[in-house]
N, C-alpha and C. Protein backbone atom coordinates (compact mmCIF):
# COMPACT_ATOMS: atom_id res chain seq x y z
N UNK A 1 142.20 108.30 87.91
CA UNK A 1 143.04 107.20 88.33
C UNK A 1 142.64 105.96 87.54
N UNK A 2 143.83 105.81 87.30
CA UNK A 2 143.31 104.09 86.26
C UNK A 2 143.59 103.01 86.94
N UNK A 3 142.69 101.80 87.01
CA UNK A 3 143.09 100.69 87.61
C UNK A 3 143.09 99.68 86.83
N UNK A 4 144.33 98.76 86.85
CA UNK A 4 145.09 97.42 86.06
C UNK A 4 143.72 96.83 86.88
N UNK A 5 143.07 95.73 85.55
CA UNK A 5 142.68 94.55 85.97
C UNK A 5 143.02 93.70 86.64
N UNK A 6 144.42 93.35 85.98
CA UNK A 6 144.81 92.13 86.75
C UNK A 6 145.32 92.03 87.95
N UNK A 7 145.55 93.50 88.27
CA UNK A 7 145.70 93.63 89.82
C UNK A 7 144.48 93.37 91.01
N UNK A 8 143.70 94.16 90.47
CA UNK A 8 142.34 94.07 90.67
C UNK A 8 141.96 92.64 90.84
N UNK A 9 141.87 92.14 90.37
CA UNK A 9 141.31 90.58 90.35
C UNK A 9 142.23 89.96 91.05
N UNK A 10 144.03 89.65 91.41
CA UNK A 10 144.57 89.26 92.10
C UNK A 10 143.99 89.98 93.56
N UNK A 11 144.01 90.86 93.75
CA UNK A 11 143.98 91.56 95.14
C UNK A 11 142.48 90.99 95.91
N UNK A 12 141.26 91.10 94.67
CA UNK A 12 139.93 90.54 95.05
C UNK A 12 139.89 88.92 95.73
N UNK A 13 140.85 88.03 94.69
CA UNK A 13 140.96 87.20 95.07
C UNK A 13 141.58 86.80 95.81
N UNK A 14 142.66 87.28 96.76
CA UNK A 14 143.70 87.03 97.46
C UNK A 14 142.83 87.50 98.71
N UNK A 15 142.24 88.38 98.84
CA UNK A 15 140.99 88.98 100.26
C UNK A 15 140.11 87.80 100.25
N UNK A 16 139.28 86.98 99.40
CA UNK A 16 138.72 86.39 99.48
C UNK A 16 139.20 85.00 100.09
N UNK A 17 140.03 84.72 99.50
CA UNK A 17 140.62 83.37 99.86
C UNK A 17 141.28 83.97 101.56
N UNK A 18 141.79 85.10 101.88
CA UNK A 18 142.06 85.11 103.14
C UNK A 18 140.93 84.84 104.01
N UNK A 19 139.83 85.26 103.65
CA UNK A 19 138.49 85.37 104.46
C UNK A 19 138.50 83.76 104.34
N UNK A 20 138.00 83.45 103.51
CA UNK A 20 137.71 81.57 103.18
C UNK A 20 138.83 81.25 104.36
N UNK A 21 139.89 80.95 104.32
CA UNK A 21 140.63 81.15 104.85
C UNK A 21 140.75 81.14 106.63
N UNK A 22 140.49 82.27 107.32
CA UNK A 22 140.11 82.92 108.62
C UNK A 22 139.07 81.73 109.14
N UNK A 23 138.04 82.30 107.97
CA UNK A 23 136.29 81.19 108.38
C UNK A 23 136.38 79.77 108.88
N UNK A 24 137.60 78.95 107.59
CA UNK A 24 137.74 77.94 108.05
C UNK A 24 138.36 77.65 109.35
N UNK A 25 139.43 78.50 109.93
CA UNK A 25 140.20 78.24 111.14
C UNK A 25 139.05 78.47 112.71
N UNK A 26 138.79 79.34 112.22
CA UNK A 26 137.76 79.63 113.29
C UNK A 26 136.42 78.58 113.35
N UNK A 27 136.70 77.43 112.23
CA UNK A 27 135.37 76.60 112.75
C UNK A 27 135.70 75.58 112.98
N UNK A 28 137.59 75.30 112.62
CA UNK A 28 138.27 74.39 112.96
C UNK A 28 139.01 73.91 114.59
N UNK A 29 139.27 75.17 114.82
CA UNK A 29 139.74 75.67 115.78
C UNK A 29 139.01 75.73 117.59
N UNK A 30 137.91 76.40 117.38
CA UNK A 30 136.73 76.60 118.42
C UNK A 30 136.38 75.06 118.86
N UNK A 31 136.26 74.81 119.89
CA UNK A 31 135.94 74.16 120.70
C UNK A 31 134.34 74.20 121.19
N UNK A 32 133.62 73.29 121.24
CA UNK A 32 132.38 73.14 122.00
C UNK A 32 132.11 72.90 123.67
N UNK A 33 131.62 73.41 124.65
CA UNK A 33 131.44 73.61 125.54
C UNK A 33 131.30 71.67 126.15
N UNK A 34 132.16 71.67 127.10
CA UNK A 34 132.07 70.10 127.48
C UNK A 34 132.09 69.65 128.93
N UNK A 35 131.20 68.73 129.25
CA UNK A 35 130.92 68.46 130.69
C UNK A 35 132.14 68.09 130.96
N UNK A 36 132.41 68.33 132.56
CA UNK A 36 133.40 67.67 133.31
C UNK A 36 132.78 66.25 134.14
N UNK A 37 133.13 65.15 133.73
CA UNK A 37 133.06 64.14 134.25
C UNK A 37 133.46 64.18 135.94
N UNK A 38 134.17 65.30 136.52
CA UNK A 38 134.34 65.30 137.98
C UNK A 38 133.53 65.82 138.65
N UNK A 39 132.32 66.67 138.00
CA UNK A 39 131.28 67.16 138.22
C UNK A 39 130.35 66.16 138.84
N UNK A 40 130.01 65.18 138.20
CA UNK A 40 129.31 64.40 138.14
C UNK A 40 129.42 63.05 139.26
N UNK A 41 130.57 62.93 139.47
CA UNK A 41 131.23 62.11 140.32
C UNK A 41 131.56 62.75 142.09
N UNK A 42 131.70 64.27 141.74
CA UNK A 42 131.65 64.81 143.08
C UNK A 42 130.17 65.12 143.48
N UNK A 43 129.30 65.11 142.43
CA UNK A 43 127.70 65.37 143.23
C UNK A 43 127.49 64.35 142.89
N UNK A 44 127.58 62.81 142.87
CA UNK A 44 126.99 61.90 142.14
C UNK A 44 125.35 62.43 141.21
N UNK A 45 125.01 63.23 140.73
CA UNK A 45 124.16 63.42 139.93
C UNK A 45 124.73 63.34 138.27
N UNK A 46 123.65 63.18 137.13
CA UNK A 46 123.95 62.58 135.84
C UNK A 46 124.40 64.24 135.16
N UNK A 47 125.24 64.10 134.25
CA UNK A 47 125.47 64.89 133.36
C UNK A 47 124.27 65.96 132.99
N UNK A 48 122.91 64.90 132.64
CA UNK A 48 122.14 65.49 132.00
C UNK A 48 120.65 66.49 133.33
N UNK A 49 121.63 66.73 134.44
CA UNK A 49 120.96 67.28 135.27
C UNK A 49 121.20 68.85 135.75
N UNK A 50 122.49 69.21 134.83
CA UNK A 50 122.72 70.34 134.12
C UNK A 50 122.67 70.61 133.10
N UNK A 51 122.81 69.39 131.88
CA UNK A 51 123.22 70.21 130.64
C UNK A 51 121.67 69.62 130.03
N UNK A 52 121.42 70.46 128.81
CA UNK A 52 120.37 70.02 128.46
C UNK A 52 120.81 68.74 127.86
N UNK A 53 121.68 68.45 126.94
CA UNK A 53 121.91 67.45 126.46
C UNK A 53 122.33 66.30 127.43
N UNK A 54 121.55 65.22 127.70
CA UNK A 54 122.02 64.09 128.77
C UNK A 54 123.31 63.52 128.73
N UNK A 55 124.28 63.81 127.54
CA UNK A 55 125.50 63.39 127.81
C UNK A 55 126.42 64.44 128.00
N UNK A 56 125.80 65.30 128.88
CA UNK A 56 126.54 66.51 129.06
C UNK A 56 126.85 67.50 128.15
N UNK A 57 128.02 68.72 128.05
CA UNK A 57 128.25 69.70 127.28
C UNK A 57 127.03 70.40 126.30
N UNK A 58 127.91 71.59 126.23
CA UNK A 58 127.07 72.58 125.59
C UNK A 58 126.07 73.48 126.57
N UNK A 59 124.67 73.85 126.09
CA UNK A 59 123.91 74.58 126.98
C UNK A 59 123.41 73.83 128.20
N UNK A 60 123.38 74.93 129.06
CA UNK A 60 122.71 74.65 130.77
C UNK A 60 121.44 75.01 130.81
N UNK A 61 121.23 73.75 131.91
CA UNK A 61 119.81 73.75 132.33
C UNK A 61 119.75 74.91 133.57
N UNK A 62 118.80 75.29 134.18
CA UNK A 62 118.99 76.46 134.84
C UNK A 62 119.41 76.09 136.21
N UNK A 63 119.30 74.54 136.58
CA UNK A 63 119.78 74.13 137.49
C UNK A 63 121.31 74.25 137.39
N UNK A 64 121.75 73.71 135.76
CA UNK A 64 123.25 73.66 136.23
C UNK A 64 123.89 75.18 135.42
N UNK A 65 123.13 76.53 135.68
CA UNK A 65 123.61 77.67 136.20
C UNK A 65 123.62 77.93 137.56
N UNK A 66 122.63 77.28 138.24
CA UNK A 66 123.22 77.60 139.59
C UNK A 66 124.11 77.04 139.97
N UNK A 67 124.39 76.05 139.58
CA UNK A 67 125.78 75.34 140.32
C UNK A 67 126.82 75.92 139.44
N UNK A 68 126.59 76.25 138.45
CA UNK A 68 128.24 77.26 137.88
C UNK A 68 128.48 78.53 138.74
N UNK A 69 127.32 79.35 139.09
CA UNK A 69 127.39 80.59 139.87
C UNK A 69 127.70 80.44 141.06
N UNK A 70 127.27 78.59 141.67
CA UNK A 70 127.49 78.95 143.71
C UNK A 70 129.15 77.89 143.46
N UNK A 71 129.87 78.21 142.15
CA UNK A 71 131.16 77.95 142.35
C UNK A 71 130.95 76.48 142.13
N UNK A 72 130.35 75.79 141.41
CA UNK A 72 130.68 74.56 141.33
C UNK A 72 130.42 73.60 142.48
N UNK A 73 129.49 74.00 143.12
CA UNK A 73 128.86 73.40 144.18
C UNK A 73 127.41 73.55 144.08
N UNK A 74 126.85 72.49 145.08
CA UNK A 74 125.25 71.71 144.55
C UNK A 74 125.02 73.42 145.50
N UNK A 75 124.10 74.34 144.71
CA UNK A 75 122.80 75.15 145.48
C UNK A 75 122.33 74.48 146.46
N UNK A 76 121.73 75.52 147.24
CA UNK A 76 120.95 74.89 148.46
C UNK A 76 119.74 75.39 148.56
């Protein structure tokens, strides 16, 4: 079987640029995990008393997994 170059090289490059492509949407696209300000206001406690980061969003402190698991209400 013989294979045309220039096919070859269009087709390589046309996969590539789809991937480039995909990568960018998916880093454009995705969203970062973000505190709810009603959270905070219905337990009067600070953002940063779940999330590790003190202005909220992103990863939880293990406190504020329990309050995601007992439904969004303060543990007891």
């Amino acid at each position: 079987m013989k294979l045309d170059a220039k096919k070859t090289f269009v087709f390589v490059c046309g996969a590539a640029a789809a991937i480039l492509i995909a990568g960018t949407m998916s880093v454009i696209v995705s969203q970062s995990a973000s505190a709810k300000p009603e959270f905070a206001a219905q337990t009067g406690k600070p953002c940063g008393e779940c999330h590790q980061n003190p202005a909220g969003g992103g990863a939880l402190k293990e406190f504020g997994e329990k309050f995601k698991a007992n439904g969004f209400k303060l543990p007891k």
